[in-house]
N, C-alpha and C. Protein backbone atom coordinates (compact mmCIF):
# COMPACT_ATOMS: atom_id res chain seq x y z
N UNK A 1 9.49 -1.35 20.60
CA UNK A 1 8.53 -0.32 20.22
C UNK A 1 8.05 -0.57 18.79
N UNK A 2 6.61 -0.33 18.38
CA UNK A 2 6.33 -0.59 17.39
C UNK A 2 6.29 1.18 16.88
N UNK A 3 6.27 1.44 15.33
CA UNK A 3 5.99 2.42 14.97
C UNK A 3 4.48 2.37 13.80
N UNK A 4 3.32 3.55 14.14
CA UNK A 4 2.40 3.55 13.44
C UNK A 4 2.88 4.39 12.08
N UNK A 5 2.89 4.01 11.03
CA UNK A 5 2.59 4.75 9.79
C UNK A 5 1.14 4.96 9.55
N UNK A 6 0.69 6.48 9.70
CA UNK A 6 -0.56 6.75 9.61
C UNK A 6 -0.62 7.55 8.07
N UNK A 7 -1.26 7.42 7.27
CA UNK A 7 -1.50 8.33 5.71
C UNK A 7 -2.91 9.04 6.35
N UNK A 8 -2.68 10.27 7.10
CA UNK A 8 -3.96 11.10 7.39
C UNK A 8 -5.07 11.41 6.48
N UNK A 9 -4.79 11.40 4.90
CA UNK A 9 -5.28 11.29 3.55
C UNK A 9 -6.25 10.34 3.43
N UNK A 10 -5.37 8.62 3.93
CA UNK A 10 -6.04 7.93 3.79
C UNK A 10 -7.67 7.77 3.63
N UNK A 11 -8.66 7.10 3.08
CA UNK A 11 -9.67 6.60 3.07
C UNK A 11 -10.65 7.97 3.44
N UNK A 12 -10.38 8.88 2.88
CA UNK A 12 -11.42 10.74 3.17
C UNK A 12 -10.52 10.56 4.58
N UNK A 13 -9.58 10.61 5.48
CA UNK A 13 -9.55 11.12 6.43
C UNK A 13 -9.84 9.64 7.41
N UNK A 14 -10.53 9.08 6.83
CA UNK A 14 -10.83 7.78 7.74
C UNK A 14 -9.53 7.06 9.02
N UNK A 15 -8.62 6.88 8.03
CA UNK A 15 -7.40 6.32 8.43
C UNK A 15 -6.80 7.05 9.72
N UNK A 16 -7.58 8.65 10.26
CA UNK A 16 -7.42 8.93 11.65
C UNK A 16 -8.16 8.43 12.31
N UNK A 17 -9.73 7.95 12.09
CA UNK A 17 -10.06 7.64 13.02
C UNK A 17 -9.97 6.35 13.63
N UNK A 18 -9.46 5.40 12.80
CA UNK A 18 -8.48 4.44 12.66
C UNK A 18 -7.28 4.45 13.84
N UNK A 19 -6.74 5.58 13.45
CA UNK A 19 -5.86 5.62 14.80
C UNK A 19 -5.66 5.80 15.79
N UNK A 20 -6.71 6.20 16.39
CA UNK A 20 -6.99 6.47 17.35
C UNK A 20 -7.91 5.08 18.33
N UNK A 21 -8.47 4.49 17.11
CA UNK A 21 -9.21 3.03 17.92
C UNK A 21 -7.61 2.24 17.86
N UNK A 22 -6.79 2.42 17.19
CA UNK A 22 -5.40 1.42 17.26
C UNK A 22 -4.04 1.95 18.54
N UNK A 23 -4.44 3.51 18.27
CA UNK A 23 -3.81 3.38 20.23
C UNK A 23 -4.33 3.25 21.22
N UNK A 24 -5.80 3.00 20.87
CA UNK A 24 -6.67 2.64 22.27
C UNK A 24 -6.28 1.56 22.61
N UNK A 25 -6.23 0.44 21.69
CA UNK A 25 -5.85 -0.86 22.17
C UNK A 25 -4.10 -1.05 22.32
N UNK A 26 -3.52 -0.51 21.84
CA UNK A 26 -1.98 -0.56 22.41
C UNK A 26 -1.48 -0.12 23.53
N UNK A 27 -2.56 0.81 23.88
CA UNK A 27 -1.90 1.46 24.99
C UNK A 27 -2.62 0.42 26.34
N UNK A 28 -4.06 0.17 25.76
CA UNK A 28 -3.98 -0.91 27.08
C UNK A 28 -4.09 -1.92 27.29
N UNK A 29 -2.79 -2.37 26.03
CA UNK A 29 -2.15 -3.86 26.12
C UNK A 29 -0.70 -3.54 26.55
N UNK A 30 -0.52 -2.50 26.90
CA UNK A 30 1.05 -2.13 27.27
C UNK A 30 1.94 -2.39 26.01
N UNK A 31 1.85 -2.14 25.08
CA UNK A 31 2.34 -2.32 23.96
C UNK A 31 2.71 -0.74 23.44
N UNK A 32 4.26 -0.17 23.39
CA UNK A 32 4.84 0.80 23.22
C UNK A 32 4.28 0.76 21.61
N UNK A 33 4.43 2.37 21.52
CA UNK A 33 4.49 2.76 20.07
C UNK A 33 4.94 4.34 19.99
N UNK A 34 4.99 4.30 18.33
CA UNK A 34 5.13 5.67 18.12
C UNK A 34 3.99 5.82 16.63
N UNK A 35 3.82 7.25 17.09
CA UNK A 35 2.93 7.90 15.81
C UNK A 35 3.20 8.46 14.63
N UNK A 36 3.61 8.14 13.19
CA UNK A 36 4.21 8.78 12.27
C UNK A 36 3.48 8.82 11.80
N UNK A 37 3.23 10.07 11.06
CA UNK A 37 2.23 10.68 9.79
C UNK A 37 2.94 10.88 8.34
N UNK A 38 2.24 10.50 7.35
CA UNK A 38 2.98 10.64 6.17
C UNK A 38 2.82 12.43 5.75
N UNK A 39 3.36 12.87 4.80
CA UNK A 39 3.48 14.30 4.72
C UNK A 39 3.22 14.57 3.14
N UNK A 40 3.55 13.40 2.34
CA UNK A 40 3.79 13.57 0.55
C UNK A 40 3.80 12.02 0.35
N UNK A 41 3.74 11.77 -1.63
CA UNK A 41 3.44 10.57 -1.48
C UNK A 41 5.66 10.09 -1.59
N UNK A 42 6.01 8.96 -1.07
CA UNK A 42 6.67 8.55 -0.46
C UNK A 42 7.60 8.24 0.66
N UNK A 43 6.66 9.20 1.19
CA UNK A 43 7.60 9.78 2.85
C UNK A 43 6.91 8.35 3.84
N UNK A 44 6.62 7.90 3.62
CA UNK A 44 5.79 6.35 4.00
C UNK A 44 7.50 5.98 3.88
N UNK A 45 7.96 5.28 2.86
CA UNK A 45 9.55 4.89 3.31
C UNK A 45 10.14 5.53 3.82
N UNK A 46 10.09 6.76 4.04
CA UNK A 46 11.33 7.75 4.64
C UNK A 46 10.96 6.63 6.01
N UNK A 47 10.00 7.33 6.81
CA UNK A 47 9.30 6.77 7.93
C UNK A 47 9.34 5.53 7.90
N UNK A 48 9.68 4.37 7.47
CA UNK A 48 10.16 2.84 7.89
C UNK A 48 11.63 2.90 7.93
N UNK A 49 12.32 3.56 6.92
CA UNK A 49 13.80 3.73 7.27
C UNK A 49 14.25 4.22 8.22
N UNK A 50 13.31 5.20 8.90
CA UNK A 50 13.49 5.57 10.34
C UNK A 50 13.12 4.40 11.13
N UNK A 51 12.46 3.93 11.14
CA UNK A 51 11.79 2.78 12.29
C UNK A 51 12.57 2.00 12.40
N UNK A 52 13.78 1.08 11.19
CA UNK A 52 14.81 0.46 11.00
C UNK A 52 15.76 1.11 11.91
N UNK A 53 16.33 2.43 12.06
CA UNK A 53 17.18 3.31 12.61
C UNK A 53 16.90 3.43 13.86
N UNK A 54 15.68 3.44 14.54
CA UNK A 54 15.27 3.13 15.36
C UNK A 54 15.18 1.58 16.70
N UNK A 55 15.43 1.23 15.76
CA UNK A 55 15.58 -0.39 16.17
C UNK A 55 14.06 -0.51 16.37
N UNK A 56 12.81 -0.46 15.91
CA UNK A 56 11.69 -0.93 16.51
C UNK A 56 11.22 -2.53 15.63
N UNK A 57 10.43 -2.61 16.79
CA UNK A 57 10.15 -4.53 16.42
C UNK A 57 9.26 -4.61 15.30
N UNK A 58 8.58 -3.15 14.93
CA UNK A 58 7.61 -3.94 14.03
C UNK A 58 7.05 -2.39 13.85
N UNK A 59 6.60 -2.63 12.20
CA UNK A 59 5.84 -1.27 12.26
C UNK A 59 4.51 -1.58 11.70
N UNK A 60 3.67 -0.84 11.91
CA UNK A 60 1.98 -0.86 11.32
C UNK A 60 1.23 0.40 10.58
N UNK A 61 1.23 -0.16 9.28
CA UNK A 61 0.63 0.84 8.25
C UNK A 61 -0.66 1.22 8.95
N UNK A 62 -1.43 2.21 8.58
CA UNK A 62 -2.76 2.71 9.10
C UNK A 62 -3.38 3.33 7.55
N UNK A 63 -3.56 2.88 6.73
CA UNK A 63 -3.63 3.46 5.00
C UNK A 63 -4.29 2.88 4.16
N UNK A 64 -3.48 2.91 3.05
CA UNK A 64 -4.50 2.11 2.04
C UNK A 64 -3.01 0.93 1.32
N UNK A 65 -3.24 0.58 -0.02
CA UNK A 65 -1.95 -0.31 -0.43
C UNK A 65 -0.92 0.54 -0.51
N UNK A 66 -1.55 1.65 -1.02
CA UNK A 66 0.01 2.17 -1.61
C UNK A 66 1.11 2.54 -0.69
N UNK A 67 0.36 3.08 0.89
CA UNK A 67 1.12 3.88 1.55
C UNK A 67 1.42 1.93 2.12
N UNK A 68 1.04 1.28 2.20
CA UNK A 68 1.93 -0.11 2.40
C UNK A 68 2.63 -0.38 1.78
N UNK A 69 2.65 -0.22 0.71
CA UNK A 69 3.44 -0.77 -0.53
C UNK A 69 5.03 0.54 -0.55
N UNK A 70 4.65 1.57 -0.38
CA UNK A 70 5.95 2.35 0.16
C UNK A 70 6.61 2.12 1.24
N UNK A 71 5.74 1.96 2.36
CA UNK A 71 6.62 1.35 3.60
C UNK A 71 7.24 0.40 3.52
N UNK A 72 6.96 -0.56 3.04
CA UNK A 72 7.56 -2.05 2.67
C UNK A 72 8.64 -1.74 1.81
N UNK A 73 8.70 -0.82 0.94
CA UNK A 73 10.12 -0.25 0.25
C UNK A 73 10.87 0.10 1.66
N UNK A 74 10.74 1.14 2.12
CA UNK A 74 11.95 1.41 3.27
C UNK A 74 12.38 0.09 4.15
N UNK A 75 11.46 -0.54 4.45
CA UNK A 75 11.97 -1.79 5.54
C UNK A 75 12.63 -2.76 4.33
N UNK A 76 12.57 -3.09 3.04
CA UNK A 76 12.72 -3.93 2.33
C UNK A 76 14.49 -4.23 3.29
N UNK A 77 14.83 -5.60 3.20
CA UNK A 77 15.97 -6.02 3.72
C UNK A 77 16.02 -5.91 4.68
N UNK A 78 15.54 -5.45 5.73
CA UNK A 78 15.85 -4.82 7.32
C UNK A 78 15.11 -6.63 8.18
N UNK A 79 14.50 -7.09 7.95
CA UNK A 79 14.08 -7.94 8.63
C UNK A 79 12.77 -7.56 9.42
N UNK A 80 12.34 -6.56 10.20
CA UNK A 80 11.39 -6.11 10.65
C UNK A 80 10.17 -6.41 9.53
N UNK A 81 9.00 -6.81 10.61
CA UNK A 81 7.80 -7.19 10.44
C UNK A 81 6.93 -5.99 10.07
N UNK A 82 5.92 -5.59 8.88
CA UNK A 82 5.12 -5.48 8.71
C UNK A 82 3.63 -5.46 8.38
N UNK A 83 2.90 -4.90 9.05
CA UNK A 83 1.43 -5.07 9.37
C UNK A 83 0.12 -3.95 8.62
N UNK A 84 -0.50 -4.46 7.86
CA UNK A 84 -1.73 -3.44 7.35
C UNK A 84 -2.97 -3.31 7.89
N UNK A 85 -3.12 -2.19 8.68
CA UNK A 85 -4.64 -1.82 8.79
C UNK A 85 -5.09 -1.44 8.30
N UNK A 86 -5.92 -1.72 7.01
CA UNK A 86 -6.47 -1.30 6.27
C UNK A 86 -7.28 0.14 6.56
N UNK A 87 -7.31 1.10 6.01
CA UNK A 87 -7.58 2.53 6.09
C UNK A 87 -8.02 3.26 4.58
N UNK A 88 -7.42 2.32 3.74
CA UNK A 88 -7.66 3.22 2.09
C UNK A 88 -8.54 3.29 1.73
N UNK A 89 -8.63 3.03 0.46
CA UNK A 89 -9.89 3.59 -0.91
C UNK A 89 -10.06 2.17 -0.93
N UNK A 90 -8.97 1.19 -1.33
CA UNK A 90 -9.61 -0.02 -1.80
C UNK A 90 -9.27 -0.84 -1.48
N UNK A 91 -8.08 -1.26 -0.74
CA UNK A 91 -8.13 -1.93 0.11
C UNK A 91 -7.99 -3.85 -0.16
N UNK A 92 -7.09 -3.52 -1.34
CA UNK A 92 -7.03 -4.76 -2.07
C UNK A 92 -6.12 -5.39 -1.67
N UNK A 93 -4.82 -5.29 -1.21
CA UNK A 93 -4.06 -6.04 -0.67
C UNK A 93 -4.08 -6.74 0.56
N UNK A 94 -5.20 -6.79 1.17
CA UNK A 94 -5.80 -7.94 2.72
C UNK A 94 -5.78 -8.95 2.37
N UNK A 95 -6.50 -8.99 1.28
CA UNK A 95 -6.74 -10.35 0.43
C UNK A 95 -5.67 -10.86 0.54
N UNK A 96 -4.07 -10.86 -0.26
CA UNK A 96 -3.07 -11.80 -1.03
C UNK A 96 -2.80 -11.66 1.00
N UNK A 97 -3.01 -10.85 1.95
CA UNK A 97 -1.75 -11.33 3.45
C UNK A 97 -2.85 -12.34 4.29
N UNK A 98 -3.73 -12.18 4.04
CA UNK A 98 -5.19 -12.89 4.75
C UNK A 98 -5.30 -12.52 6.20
N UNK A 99 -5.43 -10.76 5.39
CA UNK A 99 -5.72 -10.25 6.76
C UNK A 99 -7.20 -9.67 6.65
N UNK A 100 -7.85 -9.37 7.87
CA UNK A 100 -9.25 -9.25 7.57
C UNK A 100 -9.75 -7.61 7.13
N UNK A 101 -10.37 -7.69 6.43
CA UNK A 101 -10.30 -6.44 6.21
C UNK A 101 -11.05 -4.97 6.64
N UNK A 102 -11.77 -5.27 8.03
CA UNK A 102 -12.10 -4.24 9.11
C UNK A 102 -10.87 -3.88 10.23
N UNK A 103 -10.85 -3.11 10.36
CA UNK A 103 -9.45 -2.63 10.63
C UNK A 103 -9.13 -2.95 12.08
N UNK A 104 -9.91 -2.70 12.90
CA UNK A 104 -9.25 -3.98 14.77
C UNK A 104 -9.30 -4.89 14.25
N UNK A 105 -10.38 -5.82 13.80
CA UNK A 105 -10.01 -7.00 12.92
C UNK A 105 -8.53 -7.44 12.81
N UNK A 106 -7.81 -6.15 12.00
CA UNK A 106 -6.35 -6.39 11.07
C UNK A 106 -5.63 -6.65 12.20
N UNK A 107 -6.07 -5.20 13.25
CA UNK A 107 -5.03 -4.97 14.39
C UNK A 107 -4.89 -6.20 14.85
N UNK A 108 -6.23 -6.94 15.35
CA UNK A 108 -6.17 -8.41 15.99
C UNK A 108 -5.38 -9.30 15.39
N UNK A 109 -5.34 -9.41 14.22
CA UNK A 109 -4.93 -10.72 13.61
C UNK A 109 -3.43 -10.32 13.49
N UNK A 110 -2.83 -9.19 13.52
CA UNK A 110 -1.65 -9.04 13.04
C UNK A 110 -0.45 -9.22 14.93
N UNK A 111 -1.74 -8.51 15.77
CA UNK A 111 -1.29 -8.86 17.36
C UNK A 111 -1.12 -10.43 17.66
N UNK A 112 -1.59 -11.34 17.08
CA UNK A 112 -2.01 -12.52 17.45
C UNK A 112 -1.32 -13.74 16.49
N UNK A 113 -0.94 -13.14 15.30
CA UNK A 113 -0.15 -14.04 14.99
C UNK A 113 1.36 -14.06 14.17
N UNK A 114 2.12 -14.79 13.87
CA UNK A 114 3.51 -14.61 13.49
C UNK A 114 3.74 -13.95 12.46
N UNK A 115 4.83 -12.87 12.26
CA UNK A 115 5.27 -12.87 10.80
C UNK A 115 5.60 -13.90 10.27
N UNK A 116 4.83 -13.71 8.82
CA UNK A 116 5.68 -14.37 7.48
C UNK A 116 6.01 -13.70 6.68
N UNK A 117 6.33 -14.53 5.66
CA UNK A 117 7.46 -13.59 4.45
C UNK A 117 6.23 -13.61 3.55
N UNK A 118 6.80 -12.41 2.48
CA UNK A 118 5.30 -12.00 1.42
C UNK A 118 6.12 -12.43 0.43
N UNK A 119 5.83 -12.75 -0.58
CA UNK A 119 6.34 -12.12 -1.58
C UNK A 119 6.17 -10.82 -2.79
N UNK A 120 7.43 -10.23 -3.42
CA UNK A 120 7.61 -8.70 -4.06
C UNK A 120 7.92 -8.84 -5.37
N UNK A 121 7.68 -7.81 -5.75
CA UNK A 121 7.96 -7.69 -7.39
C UNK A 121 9.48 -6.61 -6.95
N UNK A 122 10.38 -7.09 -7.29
CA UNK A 122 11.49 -5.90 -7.68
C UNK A 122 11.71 -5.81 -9.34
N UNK A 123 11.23 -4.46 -9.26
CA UNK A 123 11.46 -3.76 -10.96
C UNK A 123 12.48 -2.57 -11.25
N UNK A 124 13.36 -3.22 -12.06
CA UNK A 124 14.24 -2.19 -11.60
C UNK A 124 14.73 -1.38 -10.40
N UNK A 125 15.01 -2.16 -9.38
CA UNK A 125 15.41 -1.55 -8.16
C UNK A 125 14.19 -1.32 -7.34
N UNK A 126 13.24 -0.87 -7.68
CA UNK A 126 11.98 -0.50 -7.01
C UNK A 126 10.96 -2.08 -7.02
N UNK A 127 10.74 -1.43 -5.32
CA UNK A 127 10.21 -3.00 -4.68
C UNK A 127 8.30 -2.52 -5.13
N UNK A 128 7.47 -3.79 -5.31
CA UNK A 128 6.44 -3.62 -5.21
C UNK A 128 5.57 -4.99 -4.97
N UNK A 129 4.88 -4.76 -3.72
CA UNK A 129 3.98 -5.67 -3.27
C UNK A 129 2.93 -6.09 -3.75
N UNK A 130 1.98 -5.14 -4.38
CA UNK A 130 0.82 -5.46 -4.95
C UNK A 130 1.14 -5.73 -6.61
N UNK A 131 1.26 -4.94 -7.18
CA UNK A 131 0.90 -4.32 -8.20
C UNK A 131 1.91 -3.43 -9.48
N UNK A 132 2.62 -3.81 -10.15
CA UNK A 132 3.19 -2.90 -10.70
C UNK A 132 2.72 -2.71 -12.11
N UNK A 133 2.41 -2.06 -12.36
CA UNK A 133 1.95 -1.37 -13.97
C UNK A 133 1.89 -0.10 -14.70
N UNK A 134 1.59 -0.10 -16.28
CA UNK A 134 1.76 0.43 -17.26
C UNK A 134 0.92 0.37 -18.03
N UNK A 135 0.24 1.98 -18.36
CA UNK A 135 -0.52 1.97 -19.58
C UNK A 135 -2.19 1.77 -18.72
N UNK A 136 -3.45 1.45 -19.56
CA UNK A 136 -4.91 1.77 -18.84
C UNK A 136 -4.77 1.70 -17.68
N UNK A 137 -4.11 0.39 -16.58
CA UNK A 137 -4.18 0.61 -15.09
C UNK A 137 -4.21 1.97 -14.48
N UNK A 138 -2.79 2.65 -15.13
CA UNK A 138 -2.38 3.47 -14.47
C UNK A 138 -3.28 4.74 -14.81
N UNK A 139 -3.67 4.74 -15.77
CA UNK A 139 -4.70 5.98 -16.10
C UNK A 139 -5.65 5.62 -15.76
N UNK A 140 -6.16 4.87 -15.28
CA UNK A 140 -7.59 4.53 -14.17
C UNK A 140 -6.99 5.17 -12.84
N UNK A 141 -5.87 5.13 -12.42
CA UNK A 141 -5.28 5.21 -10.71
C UNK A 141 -5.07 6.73 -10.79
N UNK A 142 -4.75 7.48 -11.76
CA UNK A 142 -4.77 8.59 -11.83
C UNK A 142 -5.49 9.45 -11.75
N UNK A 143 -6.68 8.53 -12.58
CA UNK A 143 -8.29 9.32 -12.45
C UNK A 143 -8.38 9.61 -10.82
N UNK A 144 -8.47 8.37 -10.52
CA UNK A 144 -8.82 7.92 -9.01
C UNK A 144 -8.37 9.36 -8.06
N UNK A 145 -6.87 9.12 -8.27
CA UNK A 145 -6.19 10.29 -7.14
C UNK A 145 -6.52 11.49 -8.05
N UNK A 146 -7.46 11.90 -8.44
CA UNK A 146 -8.19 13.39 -8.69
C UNK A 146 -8.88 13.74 -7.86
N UNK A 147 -9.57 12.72 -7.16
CA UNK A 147 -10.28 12.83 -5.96
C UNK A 147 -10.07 13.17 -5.09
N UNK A 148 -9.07 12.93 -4.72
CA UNK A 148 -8.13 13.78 -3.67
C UNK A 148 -8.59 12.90 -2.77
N UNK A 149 -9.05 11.71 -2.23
CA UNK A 149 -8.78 10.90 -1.06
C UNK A 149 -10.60 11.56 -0.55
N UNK A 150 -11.25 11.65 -1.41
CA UNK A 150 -12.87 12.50 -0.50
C UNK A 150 -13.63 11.00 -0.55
N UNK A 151 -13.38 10.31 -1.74
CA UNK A 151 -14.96 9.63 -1.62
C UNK A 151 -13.92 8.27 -1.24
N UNK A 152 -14.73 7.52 -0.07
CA UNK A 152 -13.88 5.80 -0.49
C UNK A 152 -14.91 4.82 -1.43
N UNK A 153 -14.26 3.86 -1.20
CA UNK A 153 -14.98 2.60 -1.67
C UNK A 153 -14.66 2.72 -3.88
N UNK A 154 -15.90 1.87 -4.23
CA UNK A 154 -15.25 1.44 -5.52
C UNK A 154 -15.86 2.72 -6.71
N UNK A 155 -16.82 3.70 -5.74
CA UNK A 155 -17.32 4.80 -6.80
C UNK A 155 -15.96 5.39 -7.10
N UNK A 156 -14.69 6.03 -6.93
CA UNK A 156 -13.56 6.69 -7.56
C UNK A 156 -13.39 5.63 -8.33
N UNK A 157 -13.05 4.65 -8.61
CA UNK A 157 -12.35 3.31 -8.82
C UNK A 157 -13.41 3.25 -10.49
N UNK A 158 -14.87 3.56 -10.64
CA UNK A 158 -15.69 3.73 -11.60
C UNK A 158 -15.52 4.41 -12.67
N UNK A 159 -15.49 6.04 -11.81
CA UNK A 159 -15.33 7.11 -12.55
C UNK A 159 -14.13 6.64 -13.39
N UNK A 160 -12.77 6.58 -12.44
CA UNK A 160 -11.61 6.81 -13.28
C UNK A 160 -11.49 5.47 -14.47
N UNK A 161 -12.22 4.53 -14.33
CA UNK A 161 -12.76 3.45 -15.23
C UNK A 161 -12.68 4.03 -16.63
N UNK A 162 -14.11 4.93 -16.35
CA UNK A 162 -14.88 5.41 -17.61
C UNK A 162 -14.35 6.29 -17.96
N UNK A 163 -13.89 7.39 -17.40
CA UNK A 163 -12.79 8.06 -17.87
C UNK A 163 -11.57 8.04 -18.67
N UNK A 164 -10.87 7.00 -18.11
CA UNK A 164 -9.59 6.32 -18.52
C UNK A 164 -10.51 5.63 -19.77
N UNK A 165 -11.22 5.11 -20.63
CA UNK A 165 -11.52 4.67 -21.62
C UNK A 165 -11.60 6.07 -22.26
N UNK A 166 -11.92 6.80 -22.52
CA UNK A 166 -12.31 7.92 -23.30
C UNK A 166 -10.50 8.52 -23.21
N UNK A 167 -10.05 8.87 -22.58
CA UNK A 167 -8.80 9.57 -22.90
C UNK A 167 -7.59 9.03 -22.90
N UNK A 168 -7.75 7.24 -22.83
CA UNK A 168 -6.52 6.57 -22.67
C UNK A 168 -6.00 6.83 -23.73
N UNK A 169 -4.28 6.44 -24.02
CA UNK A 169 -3.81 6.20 -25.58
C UNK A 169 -2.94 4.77 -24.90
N UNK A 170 -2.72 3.47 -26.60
CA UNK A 170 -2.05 2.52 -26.17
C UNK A 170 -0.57 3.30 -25.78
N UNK A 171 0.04 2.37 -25.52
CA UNK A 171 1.08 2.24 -24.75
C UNK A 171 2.52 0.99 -25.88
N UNK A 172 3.24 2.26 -26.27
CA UNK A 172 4.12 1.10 -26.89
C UNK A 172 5.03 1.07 -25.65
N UNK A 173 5.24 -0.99 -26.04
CA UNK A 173 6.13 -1.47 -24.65
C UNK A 173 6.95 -2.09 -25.82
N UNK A 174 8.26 -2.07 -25.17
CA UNK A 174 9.75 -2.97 -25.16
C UNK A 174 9.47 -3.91 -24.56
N UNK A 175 10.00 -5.07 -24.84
CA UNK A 175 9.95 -6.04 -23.37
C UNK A 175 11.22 -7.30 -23.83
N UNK A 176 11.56 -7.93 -23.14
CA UNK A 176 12.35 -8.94 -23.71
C UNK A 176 12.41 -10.22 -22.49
N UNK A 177 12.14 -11.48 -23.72
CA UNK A 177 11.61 -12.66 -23.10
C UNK A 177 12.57 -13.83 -23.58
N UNK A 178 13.08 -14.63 -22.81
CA UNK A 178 14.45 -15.46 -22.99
C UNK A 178 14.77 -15.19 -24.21
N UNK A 179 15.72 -13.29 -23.99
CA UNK A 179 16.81 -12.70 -24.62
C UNK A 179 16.19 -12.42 -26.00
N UNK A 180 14.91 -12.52 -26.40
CA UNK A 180 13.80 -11.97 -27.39
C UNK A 180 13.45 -10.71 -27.23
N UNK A 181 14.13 -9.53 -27.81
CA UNK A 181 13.25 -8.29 -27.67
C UNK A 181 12.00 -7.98 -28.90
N UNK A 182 11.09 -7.46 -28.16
CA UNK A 182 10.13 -6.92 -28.95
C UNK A 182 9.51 -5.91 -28.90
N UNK A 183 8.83 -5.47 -29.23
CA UNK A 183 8.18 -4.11 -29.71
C UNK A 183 6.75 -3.78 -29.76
N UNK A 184 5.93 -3.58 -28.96
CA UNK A 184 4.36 -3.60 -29.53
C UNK A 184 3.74 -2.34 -28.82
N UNK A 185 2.02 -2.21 -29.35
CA UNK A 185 1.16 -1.99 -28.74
C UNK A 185 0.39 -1.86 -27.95
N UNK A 186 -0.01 -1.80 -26.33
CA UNK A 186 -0.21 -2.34 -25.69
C UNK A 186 -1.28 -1.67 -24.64
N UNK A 187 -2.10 -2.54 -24.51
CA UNK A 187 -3.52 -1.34 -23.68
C UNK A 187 -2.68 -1.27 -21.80
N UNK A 188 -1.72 -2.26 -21.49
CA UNK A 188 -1.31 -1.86 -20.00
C UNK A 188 -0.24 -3.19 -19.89
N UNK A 189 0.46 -2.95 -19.20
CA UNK A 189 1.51 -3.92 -18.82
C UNK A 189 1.52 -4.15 -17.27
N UNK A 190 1.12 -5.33 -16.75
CA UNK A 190 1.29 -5.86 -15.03
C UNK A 190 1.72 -6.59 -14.83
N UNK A 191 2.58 -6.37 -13.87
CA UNK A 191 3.02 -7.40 -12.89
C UNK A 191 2.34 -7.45 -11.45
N UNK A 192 1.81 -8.80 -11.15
CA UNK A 192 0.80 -8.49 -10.15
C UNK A 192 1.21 -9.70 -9.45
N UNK A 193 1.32 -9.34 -7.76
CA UNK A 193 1.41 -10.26 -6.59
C UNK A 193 0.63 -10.53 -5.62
N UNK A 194 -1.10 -9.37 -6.06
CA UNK A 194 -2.03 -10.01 -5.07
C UNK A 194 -2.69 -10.94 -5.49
N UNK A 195 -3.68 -11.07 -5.35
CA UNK A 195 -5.41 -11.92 -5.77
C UNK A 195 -6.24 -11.46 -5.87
C-alpha cells in the first residue's frame, strides 16, 4: 500500500485537486493507497512515521517542498521510497529529483521508475532536503507564509523579497571551520542541496 501525504493548504488549495486526478489513476491501475491530510505545519512527519508503522511500500507527497521536506524527516532511516507531486507555491525541489514538474507528469515518472537515494543536509539532528537557512532567506519565507497559501507561483515569493529588504536586520552567526570559531555579521546563512 502506498500512502498519499496531501497538504490541503498546499498551492491556494490546489494540492486537492491534485488528489483527486492522483486517485483517479491509482485506483485504475489497481494500485492500493491511503489518504493522509496534513493538519499543522509538521504533522507531514507524524504521517510518514505512520506509513513506516504501517509497513507501506512507498509514500507520495501531494504539496509543495516543505511538506516534502517534513515527510522525508519521518521516513528518514526507514528505507521506504519517497515521491513528490508537486502541489506548492514554488515548487523548487523537482529540479535537484528530475522530476517533472506538472503533477501526473510527477505521478508518471515516479510510477515508472526506480527509487534512488537523494541526498540531505542533517543539522543538528534535523534532516533537510532542500534548503536549510538563516537570516534574509528566512525573512523572505516568512513574508511568503503571510499569505496564507492564497496566491501561487513567484508573486508571494516578490512581495516577501521587497519586504524582507526593508525590515530585515543582519544576522550575527557563530560558525566554526576546521576547529576555527568565528564571529560575524551576516545577511543569511545556507546550506543548500537543490539546484
Amino acid at each position: 500500500m502506498r500512502m498519499l501525504i496531501v497538504n490541503p493548504i498546499a498551492g491556494c488549495g490546489y494540492a486537492l485537486k491534485v488528489m483527486e486526478q492522483v486517485q483517479s489513476v491509482l485506483t485504475a491501475r489497481n494500485l492500493p493507497f491511503r489518504v493522509m491530510r496534513t493538519e499543522y505545519p509538521g504533522y507531514a512527519a507524524k504521517l510518514a512515521r505512520e506509513a513506516v508503522e504501517m509497513g507501506c511500500e512507498a509514500v507520495y507527497v501531494i504539496g509543495g517542498d516543505g511538506t516534502f521536506s517534513e515527510a522525508a524527516r519521518g521516513l528518514a532511516g526507514s528505507g521506504i521510497p519517497i515521491g513528490l507531486i508537486p502541489a506548492g507555491t514554488g515548487n523548487d525541489f523537482v529540479k535537484t529529483l528530475g522530476t517533472p514538474k506538472e503533477p501526473m507528469a510527477a505521478l508518471d515518472f515516479i510510477l515508472s521508475h526506480e527509487p534512488r537515494p537523494c541526498d540531505a543536509i542533517d543539522l543538528n539532528g534535523q534532516i533537510f532536503l532542500n534548503v536549510a537557512g538563516a537570516g534574509f532567506d528566512v525573512t523572505v519565507l516568512e513574508n511568503v507564509a503571510d499569505f496564507g497559501g492564497k496566491i501561487r507561483g513567484l508573486l508571494p515569493y516578490l512581495v516577501g523579497l521587497i519586504r524582507a529588504i526593508w525590515k530585515h536586520q543582519p544576522l550575527q552567526l557563530t560558525y566554526t571551520v576546521d576547529g576555527k570559531t568565528q564571529t560575524k555579521d551576516a545577511l543569511l546563512c545556507i546550506a543548500a542541496n537543490g539546484k
